[in-house]
PDB file of N, CA and C in Angstrom:
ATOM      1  N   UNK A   1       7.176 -25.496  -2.872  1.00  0.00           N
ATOM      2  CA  UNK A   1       7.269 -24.553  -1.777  1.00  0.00           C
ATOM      3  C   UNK A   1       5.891 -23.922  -1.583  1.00  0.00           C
ATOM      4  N   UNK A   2       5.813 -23.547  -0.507  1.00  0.00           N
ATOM      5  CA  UNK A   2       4.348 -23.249   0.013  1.00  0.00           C
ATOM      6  C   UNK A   2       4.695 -21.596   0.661  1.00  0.00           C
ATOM      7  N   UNK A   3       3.585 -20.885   0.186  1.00  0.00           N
ATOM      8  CA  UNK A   3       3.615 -19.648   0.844  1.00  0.00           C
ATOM      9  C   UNK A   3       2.382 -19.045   1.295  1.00  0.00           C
ATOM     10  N   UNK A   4       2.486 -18.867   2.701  1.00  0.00           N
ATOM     11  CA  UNK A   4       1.127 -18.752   3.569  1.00  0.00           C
ATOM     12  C   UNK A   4       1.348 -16.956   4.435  1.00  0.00           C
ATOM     13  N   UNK A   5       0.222 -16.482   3.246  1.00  0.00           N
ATOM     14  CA  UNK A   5       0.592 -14.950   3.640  1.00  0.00           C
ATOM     15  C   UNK A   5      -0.283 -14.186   4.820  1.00  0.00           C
ATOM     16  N   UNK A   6       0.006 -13.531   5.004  1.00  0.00           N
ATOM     17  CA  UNK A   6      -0.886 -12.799   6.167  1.00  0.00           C
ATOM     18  C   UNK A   6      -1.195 -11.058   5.462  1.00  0.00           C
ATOM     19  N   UNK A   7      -2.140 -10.980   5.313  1.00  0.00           N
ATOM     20  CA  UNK A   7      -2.356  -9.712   5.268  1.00  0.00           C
ATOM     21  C   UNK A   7      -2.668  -8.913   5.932  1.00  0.00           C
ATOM     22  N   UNK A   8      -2.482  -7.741   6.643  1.00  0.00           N
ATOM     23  CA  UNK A   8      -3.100  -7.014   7.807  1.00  0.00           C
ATOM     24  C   UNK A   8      -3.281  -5.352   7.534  1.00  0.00           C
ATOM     25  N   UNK A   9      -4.226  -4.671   7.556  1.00  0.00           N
ATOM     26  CA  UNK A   9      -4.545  -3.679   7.198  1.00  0.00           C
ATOM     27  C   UNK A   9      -4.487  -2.545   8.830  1.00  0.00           C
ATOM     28  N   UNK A  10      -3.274  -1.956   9.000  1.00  0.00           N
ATOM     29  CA  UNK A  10      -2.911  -1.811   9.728  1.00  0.00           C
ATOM     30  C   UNK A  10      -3.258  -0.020  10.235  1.00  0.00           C
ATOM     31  N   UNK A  11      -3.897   0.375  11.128  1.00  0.00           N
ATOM     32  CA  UNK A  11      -4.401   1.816  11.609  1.00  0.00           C
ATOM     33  C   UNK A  11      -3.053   2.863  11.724  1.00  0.00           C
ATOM     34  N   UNK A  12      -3.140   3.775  11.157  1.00  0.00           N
ATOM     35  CA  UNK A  12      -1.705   4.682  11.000  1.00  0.00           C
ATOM     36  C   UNK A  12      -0.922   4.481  12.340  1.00  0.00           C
ATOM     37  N   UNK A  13      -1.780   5.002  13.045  1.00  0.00           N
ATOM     38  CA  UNK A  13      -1.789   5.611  14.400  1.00  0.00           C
ATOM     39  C   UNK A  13      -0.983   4.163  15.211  1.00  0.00           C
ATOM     40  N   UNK A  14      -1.163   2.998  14.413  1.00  0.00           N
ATOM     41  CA  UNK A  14      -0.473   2.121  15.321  1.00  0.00           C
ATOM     42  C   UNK A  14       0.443   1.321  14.533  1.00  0.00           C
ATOM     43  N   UNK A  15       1.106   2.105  13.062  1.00  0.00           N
ATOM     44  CA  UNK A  15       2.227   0.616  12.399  1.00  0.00           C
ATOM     45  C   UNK A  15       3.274   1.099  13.002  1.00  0.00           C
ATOM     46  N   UNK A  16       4.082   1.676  13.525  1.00  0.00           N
ATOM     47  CA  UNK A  16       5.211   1.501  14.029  1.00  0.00           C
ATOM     48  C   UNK A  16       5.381   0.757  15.218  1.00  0.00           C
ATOM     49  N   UNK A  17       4.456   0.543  15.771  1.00  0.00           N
ATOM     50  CA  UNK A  17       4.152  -0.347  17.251  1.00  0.00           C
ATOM     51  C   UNK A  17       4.119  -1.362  16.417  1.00  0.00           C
ATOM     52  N   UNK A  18       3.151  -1.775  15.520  1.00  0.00           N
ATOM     53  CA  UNK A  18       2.844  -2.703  14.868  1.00  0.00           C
ATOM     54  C   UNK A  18       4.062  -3.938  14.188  1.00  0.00           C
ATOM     55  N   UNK A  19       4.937  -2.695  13.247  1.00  0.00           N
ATOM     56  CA  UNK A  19       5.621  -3.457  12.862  1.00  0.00           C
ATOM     57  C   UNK A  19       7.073  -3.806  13.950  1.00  0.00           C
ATOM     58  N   UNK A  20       7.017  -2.892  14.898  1.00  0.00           N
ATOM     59  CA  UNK A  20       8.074  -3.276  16.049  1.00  0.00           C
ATOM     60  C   UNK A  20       8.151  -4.635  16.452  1.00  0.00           C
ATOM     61  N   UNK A  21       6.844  -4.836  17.013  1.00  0.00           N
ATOM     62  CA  UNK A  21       6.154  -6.273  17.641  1.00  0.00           C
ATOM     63  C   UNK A  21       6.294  -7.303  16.643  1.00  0.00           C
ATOM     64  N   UNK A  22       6.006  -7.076  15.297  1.00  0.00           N
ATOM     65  CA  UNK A  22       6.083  -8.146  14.109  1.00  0.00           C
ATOM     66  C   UNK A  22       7.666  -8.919  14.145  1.00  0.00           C
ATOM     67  N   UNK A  23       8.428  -7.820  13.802  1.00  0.00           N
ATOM     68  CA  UNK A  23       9.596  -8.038  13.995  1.00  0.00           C
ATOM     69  C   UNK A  23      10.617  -8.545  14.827  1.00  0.00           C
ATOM     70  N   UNK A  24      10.083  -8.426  15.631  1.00  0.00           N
ATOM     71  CA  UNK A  24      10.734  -8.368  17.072  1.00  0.00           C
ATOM     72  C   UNK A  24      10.175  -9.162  18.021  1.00  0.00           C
ATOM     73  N   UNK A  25       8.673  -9.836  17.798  1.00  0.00           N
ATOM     74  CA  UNK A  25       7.911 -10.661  18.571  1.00  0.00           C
ATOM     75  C   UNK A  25       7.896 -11.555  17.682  1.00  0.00           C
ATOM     76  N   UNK A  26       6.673 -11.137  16.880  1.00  0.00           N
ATOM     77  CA  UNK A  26       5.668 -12.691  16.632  1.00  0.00           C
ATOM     78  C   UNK A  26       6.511 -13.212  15.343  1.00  0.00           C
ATOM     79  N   UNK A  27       6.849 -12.671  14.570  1.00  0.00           N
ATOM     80  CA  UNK A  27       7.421 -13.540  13.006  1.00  0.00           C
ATOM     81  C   UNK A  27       8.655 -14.381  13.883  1.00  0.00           C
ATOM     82  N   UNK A  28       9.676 -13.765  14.718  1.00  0.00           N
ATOM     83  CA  UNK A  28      10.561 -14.544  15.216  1.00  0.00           C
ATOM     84  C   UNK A  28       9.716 -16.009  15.972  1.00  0.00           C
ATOM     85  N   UNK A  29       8.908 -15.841  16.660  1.00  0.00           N
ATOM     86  CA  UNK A  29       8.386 -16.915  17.376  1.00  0.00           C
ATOM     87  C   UNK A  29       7.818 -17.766  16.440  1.00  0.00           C
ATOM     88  N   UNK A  30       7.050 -17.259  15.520  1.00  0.00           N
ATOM     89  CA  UNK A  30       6.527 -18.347  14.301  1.00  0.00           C
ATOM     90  C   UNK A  30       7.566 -18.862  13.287  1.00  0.00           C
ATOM     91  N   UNK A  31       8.633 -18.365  13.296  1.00  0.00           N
ATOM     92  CA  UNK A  31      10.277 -18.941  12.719  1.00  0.00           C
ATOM     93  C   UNK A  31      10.508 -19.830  13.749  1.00  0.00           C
ATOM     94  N   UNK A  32      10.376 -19.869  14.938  1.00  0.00           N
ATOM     95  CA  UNK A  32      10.854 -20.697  16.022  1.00  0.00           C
ATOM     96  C   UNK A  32      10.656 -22.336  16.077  1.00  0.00           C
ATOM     97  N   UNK A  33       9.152 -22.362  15.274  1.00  0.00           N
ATOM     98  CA  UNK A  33       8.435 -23.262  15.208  1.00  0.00           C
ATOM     99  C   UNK A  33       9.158 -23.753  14.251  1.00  0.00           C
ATOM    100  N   UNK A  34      10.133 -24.066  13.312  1.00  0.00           N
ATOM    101  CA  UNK A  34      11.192 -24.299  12.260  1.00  0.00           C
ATOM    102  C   UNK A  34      10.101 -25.119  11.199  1.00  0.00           C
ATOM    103  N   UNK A  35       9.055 -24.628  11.205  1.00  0.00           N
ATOM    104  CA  UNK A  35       8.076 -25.085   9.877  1.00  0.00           C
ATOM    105  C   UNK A  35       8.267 -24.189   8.895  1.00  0.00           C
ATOM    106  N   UNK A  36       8.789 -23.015   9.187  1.00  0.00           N
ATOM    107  CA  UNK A  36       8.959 -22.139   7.784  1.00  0.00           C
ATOM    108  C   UNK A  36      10.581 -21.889   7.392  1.00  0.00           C
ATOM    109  N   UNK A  37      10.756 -21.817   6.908  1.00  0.00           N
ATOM    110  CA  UNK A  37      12.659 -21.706   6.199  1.00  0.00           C
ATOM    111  C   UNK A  37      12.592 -20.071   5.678  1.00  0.00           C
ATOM    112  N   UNK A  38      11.602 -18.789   6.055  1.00  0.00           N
ATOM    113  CA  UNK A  38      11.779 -17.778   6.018  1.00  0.00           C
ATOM    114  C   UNK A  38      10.901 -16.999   5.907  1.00  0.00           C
ATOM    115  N   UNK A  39      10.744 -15.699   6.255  1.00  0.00           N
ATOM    116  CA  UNK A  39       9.659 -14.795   6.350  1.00  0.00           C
ATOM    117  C   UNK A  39       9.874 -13.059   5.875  1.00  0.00           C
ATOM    118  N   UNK A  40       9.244 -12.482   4.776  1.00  0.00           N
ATOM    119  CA  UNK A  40       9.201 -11.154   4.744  1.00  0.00           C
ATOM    120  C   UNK A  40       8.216 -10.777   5.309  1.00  0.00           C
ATOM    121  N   UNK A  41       8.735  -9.421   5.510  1.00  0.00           N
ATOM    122  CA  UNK A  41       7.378  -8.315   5.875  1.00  0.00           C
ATOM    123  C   UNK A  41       7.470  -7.570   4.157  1.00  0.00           C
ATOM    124  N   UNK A  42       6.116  -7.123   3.540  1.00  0.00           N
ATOM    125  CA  UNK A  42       5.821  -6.438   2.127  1.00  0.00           C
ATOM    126  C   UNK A  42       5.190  -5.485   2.593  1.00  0.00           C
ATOM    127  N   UNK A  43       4.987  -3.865   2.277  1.00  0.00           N
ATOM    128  CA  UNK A  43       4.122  -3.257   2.303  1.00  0.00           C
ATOM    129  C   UNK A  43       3.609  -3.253   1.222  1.00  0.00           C
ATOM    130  N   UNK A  44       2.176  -3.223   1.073  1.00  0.00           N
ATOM    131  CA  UNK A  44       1.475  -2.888  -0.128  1.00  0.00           C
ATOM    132  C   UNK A  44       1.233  -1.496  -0.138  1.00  0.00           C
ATOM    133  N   UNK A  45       1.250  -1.210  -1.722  1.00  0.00           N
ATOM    134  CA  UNK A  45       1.765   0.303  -2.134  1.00  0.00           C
ATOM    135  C   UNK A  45       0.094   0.394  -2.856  1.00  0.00           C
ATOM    136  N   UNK A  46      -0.197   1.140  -1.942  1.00  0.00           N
ATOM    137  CA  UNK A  46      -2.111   1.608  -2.633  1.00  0.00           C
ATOM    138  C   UNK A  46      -2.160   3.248  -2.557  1.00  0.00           C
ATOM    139  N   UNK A  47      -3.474   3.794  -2.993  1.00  0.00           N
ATOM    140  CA  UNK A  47      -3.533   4.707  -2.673  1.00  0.00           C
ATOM    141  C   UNK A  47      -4.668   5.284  -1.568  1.00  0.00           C
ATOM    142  N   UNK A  48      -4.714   4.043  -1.016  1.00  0.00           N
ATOM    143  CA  UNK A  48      -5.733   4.481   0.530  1.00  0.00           C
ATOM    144  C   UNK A  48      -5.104   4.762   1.505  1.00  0.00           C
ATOM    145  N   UNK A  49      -6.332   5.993   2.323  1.00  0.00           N
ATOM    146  CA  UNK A  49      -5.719   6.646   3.094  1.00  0.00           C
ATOM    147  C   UNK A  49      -6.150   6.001   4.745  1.00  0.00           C
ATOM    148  N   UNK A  50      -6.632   4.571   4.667  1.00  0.00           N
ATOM    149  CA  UNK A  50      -7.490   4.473   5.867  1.00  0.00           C
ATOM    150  C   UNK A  50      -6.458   3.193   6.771  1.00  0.00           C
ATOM    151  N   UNK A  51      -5.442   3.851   6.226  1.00  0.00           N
ATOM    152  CA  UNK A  51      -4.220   2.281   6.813  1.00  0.00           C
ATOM    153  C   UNK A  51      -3.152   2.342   6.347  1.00  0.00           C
ATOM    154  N   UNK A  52      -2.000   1.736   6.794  1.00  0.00           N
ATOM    155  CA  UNK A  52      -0.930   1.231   5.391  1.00  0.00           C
ATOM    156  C   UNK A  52      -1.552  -0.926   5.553  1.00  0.00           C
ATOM    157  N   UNK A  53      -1.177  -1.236   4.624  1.00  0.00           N
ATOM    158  CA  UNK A  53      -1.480  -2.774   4.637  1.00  0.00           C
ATOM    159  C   UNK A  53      -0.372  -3.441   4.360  1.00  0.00           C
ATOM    160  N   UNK A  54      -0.061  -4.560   4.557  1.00  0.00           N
ATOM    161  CA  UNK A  54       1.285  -5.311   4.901  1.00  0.00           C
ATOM    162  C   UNK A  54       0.865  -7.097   4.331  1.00  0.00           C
ATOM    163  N   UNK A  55       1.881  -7.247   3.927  1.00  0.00           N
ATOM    164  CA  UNK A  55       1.941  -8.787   3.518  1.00  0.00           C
ATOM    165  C   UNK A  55       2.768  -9.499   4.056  1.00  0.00           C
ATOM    166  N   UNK A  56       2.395 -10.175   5.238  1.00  0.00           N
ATOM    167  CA  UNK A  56       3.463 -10.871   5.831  1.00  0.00           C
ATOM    168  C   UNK A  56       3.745 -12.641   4.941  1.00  0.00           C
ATOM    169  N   UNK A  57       4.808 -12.551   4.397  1.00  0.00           N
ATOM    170  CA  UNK A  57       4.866 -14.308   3.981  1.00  0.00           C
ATOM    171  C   UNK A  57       5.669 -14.929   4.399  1.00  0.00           C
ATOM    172  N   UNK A  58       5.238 -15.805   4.801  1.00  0.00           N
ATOM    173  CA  UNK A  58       5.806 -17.271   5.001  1.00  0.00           C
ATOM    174  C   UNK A  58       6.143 -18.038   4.481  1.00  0.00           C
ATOM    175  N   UNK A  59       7.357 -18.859   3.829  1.00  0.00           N
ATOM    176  CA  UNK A  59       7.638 -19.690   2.843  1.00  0.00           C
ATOM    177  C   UNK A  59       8.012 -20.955   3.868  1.00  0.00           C
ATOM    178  N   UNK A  60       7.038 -22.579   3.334  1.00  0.00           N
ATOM    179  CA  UNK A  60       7.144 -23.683   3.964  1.00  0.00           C
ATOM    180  C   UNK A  60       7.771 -24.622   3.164  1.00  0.00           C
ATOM    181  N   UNK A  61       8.193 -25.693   3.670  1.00  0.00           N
ATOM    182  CA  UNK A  61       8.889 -26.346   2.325  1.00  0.00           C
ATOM    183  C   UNK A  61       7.530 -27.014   1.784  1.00  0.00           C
ATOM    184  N   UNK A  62       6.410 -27.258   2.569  1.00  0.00           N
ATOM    185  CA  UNK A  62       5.511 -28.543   2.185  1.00  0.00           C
ATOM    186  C   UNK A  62       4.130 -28.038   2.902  1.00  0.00           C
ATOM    187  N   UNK A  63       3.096 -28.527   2.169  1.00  0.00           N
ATOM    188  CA  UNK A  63       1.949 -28.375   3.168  1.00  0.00           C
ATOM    189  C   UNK A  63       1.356 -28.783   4.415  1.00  0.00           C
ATOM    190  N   UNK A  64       2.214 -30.046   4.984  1.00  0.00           N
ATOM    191  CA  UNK A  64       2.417 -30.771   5.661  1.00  0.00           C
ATOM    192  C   UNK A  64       2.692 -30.113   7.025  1.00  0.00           C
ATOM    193  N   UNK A  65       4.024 -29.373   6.741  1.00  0.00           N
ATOM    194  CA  UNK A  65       4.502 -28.210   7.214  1.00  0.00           C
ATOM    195  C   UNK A  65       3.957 -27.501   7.868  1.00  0.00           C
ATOM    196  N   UNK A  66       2.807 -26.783   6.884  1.00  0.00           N
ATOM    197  CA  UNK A  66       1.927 -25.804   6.962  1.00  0.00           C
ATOM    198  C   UNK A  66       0.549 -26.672   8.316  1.00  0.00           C
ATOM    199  N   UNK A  67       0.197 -27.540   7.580  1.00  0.00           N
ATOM    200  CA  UNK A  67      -0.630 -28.120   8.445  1.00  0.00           C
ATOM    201  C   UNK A  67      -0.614 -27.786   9.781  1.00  0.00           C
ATOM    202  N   UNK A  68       0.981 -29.018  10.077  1.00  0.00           N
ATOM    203  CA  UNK A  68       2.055 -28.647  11.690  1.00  0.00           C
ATOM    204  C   UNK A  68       2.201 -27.733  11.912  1.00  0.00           C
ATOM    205  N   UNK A  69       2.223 -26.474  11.639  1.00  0.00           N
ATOM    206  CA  UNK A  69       2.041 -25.688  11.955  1.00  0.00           C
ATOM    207  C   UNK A  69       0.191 -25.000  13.007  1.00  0.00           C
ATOM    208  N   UNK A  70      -0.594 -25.077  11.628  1.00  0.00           N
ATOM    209  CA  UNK A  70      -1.973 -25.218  12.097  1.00  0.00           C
ATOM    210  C   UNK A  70      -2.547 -25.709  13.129  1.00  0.00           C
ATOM    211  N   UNK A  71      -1.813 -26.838  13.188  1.00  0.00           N
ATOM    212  CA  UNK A  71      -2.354 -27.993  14.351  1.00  0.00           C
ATOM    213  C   UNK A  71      -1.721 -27.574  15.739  1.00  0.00           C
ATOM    214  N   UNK A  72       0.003 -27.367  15.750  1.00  0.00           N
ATOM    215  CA  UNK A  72      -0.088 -27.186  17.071  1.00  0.00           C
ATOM    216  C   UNK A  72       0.458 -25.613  17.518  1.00  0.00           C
ATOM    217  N   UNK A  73       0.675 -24.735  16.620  1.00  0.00           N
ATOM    218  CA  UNK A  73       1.037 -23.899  16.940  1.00  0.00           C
ATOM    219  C   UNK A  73       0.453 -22.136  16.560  1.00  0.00           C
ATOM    220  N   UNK A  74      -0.434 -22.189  15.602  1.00  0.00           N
ATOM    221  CA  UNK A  74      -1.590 -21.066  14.799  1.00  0.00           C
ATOM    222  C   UNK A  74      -2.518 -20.516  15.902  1.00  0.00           C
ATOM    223  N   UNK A  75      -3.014 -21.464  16.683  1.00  0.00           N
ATOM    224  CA  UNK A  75      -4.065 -20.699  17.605  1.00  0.00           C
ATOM    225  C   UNK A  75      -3.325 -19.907  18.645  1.00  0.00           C
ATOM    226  N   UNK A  76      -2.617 -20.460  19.399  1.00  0.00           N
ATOM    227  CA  UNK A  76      -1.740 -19.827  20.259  1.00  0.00           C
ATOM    228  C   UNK A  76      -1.407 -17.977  19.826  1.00  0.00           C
ATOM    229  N   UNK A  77      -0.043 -18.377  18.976  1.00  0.00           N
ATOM    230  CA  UNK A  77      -0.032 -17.251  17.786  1.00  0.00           C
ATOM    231  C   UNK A  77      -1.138 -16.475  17.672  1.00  0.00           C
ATOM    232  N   UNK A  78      -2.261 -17.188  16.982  1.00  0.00           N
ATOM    233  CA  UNK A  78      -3.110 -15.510  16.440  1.00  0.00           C
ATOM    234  C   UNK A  78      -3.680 -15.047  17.742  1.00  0.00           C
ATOM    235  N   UNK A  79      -4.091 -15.951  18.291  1.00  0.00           N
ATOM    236  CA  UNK A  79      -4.564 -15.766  19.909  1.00  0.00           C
ATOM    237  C   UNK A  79      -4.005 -14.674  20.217  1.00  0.00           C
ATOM    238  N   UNK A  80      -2.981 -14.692  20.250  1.00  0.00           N
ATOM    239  CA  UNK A  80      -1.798 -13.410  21.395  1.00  0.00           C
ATOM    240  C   UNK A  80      -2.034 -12.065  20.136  1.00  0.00           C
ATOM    241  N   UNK A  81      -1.756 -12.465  18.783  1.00  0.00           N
ATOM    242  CA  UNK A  81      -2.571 -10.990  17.698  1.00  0.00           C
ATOM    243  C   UNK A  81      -3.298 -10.535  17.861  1.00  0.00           C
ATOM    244  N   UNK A  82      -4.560 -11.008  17.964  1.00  0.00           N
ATOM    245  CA  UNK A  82      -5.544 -10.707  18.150  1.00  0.00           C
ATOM    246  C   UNK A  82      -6.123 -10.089  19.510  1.00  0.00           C
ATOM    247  N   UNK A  83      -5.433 -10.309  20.543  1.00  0.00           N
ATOM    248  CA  UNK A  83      -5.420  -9.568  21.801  1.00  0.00           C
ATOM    249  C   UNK A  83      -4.925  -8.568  21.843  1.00  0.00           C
ATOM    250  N   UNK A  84      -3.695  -8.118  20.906  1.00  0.00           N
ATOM    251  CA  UNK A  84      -3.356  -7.237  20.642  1.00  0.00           C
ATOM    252  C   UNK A  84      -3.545  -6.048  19.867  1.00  0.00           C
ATOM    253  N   UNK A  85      -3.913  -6.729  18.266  1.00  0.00           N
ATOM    254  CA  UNK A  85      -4.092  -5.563  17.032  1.00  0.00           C
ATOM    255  C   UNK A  85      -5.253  -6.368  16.723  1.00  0.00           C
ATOM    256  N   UNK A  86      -6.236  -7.143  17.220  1.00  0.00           N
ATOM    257  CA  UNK A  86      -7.397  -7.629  16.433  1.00  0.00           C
ATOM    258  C   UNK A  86      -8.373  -6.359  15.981  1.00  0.00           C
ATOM    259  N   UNK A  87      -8.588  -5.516  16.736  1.00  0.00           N
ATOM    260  CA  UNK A  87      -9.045  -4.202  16.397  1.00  0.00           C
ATOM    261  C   UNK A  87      -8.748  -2.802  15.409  1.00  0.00           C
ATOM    262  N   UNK A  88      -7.266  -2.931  15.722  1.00  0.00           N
ATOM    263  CA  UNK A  88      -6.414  -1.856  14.457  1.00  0.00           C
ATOM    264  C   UNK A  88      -5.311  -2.196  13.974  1.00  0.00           C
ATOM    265  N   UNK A  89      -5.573  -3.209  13.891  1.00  0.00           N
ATOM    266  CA  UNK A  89      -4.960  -4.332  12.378  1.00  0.00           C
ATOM    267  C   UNK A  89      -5.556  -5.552  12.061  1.00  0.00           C
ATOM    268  N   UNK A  90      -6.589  -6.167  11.778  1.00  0.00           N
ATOM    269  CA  UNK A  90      -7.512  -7.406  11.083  1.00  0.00           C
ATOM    270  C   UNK A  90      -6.568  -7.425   9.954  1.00  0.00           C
ATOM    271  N   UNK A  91      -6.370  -8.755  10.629  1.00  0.00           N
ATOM    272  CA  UNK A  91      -5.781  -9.364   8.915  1.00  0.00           C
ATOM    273  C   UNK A  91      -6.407 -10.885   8.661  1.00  0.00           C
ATOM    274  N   UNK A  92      -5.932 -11.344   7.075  1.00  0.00           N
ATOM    275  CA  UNK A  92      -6.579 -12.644   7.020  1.00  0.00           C
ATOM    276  C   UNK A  92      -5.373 -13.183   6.390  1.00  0.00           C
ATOM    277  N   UNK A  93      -5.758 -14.334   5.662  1.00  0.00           N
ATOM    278  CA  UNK A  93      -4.559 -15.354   5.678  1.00  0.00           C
ATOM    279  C   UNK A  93      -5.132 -15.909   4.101  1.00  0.00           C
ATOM    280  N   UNK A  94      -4.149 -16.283   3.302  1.00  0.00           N
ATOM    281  CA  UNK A  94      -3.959 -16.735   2.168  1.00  0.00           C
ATOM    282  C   UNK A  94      -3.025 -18.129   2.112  1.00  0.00           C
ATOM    283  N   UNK A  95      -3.221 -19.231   1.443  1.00  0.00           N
ATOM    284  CA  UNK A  95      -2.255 -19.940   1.132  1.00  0.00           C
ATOM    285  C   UNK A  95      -2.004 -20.250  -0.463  1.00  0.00           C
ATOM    286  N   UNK A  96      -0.715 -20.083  -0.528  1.00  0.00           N
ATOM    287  CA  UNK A  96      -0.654 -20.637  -1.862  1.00  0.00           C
ATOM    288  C   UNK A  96       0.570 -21.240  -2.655  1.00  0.00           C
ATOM    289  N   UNK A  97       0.873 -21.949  -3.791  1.00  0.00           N
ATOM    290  CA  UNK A  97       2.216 -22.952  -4.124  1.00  0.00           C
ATOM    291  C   UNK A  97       2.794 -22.044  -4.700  1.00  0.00           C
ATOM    292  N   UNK A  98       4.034 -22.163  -4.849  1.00  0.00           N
ATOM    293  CA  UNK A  98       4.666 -21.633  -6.069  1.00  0.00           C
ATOM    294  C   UNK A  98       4.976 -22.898  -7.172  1.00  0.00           C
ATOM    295  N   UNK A  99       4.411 -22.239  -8.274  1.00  0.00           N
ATOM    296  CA  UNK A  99       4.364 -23.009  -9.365  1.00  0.00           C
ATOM    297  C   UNK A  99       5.343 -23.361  -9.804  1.00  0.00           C
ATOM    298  N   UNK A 100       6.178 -22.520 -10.195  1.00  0.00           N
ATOM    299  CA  UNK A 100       7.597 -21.969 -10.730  1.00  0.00           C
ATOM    300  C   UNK A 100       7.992 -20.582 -10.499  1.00  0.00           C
ATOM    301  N   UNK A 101       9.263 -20.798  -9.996  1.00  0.00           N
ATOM    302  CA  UNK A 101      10.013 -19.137  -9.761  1.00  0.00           C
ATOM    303  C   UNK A 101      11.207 -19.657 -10.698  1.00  0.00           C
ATOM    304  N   UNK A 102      11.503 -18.202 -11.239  1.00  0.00           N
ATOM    305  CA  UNK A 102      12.404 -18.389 -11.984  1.00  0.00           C
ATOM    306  C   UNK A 102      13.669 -17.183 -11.656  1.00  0.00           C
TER     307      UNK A 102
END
């Protein structure tokens, strides 16, 4: 299993917009694409005061997956983010396997 996270460091002043749209827009539309079999939203628990930050993951069955994804459907997607919160929310992207869950 493959998990391709999003991190986004999100401006006070705009996570409730933020996570409205997540929820309610873009994670549904990137579920749509049926390359991922499920998605949390995480807040990360810090003690900075210049954001809250968020872990969005994605669980794929395969990298393959992930790829198909990349190829025809990622630019679109961040495209429309980035028009939106590219300014007061930058996030970046991680991929990684799970080894073993137990």
């Amino acid at each position: 299993m493959i998990i391709y996270n999003i991190t986004a460091n999100v401006d006070l002043e705009i996570v409730e917009d933020w996570l409205l749209w997540m929820k309610e827009e873009h994670i549904p539309k990137v579920l749509e694409t049926k390359l991922f079999v499920s998605a949390t939203i995480n807040r990360i628990i810090s003690n900075s005061d210049t954001g809250s930050s968020y872990a969005i993951a994605y669980k794929s069955k395969s990298l393959a997956d992930l790829q198909k994804y990349e190829t025809l459907f990622a630019t679109d997607l961040r495209n429309e983010y980035n028009l939106k919160y590219s300014n007061s929310a930058p996030a970046f992207r991680t991929i990684m396997e799970i080894e073993k869950e137990f």
